[in-house]
PDB file of N, CA and C in Angstrom:
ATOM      1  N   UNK A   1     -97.249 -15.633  67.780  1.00  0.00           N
ATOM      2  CA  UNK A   1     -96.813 -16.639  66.827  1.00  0.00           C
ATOM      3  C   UNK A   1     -95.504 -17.283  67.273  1.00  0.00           C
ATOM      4  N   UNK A   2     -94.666 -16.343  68.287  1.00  0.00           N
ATOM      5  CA  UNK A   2     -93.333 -17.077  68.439  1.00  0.00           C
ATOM      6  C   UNK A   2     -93.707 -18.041  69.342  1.00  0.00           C
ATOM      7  N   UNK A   3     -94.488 -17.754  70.535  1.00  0.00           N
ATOM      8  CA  UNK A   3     -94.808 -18.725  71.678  1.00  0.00           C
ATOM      9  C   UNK A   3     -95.553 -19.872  70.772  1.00  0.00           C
ATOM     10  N   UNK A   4     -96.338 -19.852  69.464  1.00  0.00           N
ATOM     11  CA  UNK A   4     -96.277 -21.178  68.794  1.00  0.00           C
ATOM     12  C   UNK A   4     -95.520 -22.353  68.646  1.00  0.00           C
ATOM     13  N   UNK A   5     -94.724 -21.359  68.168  1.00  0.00           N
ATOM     14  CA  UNK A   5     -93.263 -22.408  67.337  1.00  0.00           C
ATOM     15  C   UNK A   5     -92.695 -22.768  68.492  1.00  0.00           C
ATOM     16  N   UNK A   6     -92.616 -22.126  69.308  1.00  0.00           N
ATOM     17  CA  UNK A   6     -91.499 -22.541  70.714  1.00  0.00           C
ATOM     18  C   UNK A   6     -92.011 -23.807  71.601  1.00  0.00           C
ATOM     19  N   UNK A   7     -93.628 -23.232  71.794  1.00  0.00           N
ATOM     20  CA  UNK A   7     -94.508 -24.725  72.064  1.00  0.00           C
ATOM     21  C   UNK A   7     -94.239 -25.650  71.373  1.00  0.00           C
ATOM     22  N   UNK A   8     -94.116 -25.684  70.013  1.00  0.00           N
ATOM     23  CA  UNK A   8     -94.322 -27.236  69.329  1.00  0.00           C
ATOM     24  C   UNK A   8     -92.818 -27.397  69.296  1.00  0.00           C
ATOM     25  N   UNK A   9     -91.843 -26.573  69.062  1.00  0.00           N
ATOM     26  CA  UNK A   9     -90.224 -27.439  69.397  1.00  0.00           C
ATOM     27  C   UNK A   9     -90.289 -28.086  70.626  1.00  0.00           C
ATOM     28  N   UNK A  10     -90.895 -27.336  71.681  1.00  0.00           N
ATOM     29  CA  UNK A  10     -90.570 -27.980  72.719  1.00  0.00           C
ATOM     30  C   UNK A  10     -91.460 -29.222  73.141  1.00  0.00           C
ATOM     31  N   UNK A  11     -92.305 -29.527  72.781  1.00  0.00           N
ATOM     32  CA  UNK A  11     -93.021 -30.605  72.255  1.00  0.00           C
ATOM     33  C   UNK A  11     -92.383 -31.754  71.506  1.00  0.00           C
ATOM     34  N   UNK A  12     -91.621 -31.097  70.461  1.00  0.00           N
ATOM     35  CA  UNK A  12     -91.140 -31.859  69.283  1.00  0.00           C
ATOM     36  C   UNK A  12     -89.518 -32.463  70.140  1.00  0.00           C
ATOM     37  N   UNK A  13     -88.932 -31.552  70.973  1.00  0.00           N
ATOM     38  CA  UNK A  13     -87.637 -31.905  71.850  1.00  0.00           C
ATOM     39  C   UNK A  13     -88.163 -33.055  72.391  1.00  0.00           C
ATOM     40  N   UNK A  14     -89.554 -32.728  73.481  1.00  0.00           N
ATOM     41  CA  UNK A  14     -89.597 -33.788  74.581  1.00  0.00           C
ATOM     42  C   UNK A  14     -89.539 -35.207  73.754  1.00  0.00           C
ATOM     43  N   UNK A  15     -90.783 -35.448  72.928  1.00  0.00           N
ATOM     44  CA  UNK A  15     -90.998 -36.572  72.286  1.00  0.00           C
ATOM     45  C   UNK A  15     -89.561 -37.193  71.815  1.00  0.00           C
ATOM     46  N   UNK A  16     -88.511 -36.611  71.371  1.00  0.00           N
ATOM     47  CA  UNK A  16     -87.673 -36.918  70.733  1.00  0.00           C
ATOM     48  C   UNK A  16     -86.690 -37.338  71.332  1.00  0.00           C
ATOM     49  N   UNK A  17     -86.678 -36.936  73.281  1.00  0.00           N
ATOM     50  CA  UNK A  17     -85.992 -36.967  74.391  1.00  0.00           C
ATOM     51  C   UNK A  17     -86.712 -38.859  74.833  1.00  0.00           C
ATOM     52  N   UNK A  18     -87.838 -38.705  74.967  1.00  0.00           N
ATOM     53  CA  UNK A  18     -88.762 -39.835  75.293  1.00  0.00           C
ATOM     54  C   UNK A  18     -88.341 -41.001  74.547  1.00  0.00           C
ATOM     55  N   UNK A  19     -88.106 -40.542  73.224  1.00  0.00           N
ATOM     56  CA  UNK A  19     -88.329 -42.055  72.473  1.00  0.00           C
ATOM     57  C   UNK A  19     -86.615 -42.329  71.988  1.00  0.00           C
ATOM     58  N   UNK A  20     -86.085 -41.145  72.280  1.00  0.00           N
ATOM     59  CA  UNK A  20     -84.453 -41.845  72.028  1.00  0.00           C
ATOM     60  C   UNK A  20     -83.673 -42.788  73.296  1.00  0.00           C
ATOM     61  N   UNK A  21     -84.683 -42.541  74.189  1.00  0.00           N
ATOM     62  CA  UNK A  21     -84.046 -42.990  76.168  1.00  0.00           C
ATOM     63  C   UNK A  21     -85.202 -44.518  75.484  1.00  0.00           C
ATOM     64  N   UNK A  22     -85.640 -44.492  75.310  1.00  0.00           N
ATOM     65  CA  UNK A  22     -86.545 -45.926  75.017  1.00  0.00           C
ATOM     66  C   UNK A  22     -85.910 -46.806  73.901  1.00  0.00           C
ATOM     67  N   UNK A  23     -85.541 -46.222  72.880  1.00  0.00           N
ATOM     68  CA  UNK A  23     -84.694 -47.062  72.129  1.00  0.00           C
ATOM     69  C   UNK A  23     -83.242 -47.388  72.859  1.00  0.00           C
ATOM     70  N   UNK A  24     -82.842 -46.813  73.211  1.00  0.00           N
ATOM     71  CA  UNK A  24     -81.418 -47.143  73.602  1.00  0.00           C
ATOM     72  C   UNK A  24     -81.595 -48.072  74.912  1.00  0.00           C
ATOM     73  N   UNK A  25     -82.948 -47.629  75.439  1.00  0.00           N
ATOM     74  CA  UNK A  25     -82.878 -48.634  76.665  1.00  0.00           C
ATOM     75  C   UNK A  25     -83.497 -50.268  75.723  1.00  0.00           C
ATOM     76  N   UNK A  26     -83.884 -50.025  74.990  1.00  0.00           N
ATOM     77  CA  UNK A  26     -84.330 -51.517  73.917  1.00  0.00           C
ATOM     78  C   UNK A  26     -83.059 -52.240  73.330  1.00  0.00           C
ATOM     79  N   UNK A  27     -81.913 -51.302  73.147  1.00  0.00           N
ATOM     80  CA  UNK A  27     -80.965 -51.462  72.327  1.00  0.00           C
ATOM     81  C   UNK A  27     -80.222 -52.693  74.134  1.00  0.00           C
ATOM     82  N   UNK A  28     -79.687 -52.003  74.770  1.00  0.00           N
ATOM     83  CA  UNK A  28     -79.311 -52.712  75.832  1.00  0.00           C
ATOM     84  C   UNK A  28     -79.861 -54.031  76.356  1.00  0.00           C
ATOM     85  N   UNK A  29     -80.991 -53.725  76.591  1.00  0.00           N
ATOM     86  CA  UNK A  29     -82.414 -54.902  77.028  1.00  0.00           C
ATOM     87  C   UNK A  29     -83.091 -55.184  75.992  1.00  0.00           C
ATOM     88  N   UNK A  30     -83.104 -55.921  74.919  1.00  0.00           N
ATOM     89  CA  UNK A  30     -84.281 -56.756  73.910  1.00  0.00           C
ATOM     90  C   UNK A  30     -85.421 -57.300  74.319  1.00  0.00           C
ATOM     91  N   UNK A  31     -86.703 -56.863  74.138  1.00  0.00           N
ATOM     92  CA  UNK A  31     -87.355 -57.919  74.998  1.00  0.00           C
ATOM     93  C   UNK A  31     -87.120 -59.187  74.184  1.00  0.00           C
ATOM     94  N   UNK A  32     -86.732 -59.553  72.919  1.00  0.00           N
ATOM     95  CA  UNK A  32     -86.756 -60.967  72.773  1.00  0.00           C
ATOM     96  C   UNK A  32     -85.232 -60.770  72.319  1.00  0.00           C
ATOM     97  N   UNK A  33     -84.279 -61.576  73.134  1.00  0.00           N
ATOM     98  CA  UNK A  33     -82.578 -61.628  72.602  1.00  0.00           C
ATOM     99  C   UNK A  33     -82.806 -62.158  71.635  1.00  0.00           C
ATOM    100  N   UNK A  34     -81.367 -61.653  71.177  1.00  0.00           N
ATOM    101  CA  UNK A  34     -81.442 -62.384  69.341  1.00  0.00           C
ATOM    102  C   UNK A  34     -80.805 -63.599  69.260  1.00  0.00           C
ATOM    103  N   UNK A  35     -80.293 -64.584  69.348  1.00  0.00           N
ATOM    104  CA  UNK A  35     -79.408 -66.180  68.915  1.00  0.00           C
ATOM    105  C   UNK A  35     -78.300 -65.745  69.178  1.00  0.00           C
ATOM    106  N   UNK A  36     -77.398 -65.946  69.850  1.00  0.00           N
ATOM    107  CA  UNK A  36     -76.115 -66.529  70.238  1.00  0.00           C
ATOM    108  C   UNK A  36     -75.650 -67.400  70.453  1.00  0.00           C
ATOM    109  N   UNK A  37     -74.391 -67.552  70.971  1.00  0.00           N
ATOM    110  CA  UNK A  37     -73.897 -69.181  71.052  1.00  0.00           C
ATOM    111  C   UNK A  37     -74.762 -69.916  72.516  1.00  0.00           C
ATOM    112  N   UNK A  38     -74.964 -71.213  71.963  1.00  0.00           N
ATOM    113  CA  UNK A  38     -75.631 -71.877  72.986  1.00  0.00           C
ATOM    114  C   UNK A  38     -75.655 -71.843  74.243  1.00  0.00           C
ATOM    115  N   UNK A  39     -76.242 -71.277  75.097  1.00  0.00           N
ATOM    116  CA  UNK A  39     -76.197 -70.953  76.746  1.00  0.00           C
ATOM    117  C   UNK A  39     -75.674 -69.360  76.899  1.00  0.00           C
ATOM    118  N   UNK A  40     -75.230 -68.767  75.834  1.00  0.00           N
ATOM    119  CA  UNK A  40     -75.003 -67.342  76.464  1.00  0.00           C
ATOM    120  C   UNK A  40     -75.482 -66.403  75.841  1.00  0.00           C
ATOM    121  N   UNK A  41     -75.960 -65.227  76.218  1.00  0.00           N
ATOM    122  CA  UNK A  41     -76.650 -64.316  76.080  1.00  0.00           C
ATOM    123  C   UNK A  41     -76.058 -63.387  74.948  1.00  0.00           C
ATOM    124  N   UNK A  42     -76.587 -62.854  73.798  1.00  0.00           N
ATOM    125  CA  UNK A  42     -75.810 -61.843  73.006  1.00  0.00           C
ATOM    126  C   UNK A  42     -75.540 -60.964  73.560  1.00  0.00           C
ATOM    127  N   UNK A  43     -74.191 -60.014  73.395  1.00  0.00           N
ATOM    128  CA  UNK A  43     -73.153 -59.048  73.725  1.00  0.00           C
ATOM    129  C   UNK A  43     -74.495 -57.809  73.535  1.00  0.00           C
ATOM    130  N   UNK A  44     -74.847 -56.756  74.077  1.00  0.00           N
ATOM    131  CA  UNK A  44     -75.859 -55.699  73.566  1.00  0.00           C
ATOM    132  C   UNK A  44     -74.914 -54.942  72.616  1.00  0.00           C
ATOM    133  N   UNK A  45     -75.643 -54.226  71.871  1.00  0.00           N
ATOM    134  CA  UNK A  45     -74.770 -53.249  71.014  1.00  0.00           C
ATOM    135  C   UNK A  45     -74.685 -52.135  71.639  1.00  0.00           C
ATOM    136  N   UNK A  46     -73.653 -51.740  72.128  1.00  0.00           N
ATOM    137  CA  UNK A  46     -73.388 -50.508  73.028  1.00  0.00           C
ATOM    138  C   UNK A  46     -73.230 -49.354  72.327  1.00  0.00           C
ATOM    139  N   UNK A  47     -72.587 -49.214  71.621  1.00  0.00           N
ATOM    140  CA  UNK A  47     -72.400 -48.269  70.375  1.00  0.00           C
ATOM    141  C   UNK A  47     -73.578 -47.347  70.122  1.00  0.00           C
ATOM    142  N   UNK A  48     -74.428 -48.447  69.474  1.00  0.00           N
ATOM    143  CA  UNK A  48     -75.506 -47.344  69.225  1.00  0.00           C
ATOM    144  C   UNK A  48     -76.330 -46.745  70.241  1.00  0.00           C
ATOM    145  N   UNK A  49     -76.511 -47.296  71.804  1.00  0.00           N
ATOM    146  CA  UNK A  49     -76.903 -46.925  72.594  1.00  0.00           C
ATOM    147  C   UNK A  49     -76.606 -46.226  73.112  1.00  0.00           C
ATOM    148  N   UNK A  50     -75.054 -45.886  72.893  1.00  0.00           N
ATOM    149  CA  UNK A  50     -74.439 -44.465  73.598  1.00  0.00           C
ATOM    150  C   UNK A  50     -74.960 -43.137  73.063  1.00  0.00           C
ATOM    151  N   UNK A  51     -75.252 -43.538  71.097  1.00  0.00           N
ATOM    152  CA  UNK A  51     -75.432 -42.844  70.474  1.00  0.00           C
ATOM    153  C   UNK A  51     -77.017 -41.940  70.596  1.00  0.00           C
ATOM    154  N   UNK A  52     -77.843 -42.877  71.134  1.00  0.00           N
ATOM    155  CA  UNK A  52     -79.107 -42.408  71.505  1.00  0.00           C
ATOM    156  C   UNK A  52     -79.315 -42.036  72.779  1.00  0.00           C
ATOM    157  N   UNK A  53     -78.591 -42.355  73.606  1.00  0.00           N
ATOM    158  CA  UNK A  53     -78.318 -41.837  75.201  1.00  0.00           C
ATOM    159  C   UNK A  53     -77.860 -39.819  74.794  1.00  0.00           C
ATOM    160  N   UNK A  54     -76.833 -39.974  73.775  1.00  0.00           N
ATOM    161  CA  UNK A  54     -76.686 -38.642  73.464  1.00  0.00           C
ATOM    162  C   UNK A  54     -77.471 -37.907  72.755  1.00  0.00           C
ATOM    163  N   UNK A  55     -78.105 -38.259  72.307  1.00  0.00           N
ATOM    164  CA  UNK A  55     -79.106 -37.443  71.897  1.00  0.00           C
ATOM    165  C   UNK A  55     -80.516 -37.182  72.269  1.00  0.00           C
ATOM    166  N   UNK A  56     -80.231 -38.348  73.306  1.00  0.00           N
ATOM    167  CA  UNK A  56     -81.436 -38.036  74.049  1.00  0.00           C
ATOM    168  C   UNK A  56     -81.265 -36.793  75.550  1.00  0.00           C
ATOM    169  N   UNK A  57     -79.981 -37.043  75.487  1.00  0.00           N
ATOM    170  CA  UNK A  57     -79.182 -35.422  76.505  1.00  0.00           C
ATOM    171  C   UNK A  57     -79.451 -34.142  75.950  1.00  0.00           C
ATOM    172  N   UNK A  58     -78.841 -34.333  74.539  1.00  0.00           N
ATOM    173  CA  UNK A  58     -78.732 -33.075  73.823  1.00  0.00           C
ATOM    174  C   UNK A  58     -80.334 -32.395  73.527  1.00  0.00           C
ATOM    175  N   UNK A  59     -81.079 -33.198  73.206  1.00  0.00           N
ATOM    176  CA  UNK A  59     -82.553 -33.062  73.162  1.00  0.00           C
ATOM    177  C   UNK A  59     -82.927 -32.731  74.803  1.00  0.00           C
ATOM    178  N   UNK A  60     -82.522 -32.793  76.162  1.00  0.00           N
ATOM    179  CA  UNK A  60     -83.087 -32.530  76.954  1.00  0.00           C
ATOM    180  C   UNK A  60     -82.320 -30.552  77.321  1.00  0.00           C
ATOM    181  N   UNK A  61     -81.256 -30.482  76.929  1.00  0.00           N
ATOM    182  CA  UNK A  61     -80.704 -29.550  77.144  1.00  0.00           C
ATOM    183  C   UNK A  61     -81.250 -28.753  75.758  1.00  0.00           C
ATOM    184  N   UNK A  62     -81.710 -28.637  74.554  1.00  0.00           N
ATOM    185  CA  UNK A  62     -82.352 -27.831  73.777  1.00  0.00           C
ATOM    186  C   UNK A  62     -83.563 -27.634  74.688  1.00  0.00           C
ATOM    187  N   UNK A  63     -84.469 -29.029  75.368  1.00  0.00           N
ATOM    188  CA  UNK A  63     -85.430 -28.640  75.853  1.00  0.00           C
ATOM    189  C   UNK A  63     -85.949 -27.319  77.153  1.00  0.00           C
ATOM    190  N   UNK A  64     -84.543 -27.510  77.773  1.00  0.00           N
ATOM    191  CA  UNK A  64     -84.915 -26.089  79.226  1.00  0.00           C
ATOM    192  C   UNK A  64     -84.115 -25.408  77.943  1.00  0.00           C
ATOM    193  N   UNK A  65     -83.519 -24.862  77.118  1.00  0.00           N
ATOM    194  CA  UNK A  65     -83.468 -23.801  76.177  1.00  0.00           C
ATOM    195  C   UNK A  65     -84.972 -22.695  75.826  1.00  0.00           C
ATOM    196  N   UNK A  66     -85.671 -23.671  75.273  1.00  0.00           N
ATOM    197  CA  UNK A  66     -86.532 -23.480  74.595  1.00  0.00           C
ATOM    198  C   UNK A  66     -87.813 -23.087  75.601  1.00  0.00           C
ATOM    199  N   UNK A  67     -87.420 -23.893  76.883  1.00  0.00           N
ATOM    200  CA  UNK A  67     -88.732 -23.016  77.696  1.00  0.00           C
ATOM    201  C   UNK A  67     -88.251 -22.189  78.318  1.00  0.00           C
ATOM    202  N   UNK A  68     -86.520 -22.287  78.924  1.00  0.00           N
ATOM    203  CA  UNK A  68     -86.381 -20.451  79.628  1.00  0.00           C
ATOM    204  C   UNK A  68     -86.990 -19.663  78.179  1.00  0.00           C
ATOM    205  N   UNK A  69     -86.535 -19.617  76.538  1.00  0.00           N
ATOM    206  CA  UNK A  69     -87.154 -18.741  75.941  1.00  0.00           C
ATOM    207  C   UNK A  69     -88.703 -18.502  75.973  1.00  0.00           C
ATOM    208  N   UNK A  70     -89.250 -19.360  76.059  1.00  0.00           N
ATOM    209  CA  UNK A  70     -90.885 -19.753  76.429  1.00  0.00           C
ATOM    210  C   UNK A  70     -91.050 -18.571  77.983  1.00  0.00           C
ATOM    211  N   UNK A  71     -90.640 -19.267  78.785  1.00  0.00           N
ATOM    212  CA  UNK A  71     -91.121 -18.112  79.805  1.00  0.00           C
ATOM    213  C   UNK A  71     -90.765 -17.005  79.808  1.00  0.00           C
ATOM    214  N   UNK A  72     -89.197 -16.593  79.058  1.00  0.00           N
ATOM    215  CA  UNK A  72     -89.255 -15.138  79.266  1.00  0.00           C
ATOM    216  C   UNK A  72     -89.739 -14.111  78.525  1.00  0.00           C
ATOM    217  N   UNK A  73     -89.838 -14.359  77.329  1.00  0.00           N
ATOM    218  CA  UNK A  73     -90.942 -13.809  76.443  1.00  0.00           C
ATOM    219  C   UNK A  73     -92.252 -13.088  76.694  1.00  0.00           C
TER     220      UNK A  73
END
């Protein structure tokens, strides 16, 4: 039952690793920019992209957590 739960966190890490590196890379790159001043490109919001860059770390470092516990078990 533990190698259950440990499978689906670590499941539940990756996905969560996957789609926070995809937003933040959306957050930087828009595929459609939003309106700015005429001829120049909007500023990206960096902020929040740092914010999902980190948690998309912290989610990769729970992830080898969770499978050294996975394999040594």
């Amino acid at each position: 039952m533990d190698k259950i739960k440990l499978l689906i966190a670590c499941i539940l890490t990756f996905l969560i690793m996957i789609l926070s590196l995809r937003v933040g890379y959306l957050n930087l790159n828009p595929p459609i920019p939003a309106t700015g001043p005429v001829g120049e490109p909007p500023e990206p919001d960096s902020g929040n992209t740092i914010l999902y860059f980190l948690v998309s770390g912290f989610s990769f470092i729970a992830l080898i957590i969770f499978i050294y516990k996975l394999l040594r078990k």
